[in-house]
Protein backbone atom coordinates (compact mmCIF):
# COMPACT_ATOMS: atom_id res chain seq x y z
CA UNK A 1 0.00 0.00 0.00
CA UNK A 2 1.21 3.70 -1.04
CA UNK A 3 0.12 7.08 -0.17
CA UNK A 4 -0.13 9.89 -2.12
CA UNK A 5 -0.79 13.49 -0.38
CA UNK A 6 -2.22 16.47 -2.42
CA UNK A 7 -2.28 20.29 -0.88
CA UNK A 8 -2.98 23.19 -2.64
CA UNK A 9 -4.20 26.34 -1.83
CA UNK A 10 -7.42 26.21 -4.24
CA UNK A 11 -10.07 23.61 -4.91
CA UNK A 12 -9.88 23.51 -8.53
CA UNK A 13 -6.46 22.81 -8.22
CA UNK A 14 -6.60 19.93 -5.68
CA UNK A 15 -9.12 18.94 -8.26
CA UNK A 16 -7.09 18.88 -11.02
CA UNK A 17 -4.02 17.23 -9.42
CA UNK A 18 -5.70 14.42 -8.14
CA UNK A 19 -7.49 14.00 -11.53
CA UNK A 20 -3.95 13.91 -13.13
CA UNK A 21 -2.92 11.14 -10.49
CA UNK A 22 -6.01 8.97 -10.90
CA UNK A 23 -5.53 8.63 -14.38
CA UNK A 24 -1.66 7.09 -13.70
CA UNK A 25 -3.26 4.17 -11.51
CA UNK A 26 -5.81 1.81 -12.18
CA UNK A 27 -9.34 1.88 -10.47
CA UNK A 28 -8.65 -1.81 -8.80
CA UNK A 29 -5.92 -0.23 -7.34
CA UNK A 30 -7.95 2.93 -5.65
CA UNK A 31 -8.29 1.77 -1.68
CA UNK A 32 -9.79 5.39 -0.60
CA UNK A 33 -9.54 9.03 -0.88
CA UNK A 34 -9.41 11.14 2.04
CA UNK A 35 -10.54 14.79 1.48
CA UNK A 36 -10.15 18.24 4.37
CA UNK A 37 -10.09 21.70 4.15
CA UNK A 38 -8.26 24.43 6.76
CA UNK A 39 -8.54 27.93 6.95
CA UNK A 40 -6.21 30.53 8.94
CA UNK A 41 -6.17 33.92 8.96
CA UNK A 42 -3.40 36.13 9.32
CA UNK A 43 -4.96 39.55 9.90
CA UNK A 44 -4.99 40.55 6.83
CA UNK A 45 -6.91 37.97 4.53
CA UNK A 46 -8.55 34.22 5.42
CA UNK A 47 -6.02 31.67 4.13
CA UNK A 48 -7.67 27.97 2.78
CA UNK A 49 -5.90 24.69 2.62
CA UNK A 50 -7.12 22.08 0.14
CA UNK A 51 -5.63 18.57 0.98
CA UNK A 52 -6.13 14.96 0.43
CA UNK A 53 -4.62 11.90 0.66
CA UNK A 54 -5.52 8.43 -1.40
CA UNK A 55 -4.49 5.37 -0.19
CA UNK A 56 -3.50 2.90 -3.03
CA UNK A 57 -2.19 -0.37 -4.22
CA UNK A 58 1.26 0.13 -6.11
């Protein structure tokens, strides 16, 4: 088993790299995708974190 760990700092994005990376493995091979989202802010503007991790067979 293999993880793979995704974090970017907009949704389309996270959307698009994991896309990318599904297409490399097969489907059998998928175990489970774990998804979250953070948020900070720093005074001046609120700050998101996109980020997930999928667990697969290599």
């Amino acid at each position: 088993m293999k993880v793979k760990i995704f974090d970017e700092s907009h949704e389309l994005d996270l959307e698009e790299a994991i896309n990318e990376f599904l297409e490399t493995i097969e489907e059998k091979d998928l175990i489970e995708i774990r998804y979250a989202v953070s948020t900070m802010y720093d005074f001046k503007e609120q700050i998101y974190c996109y980020s997930a991790l999928i667990l697969y067979r290599d």
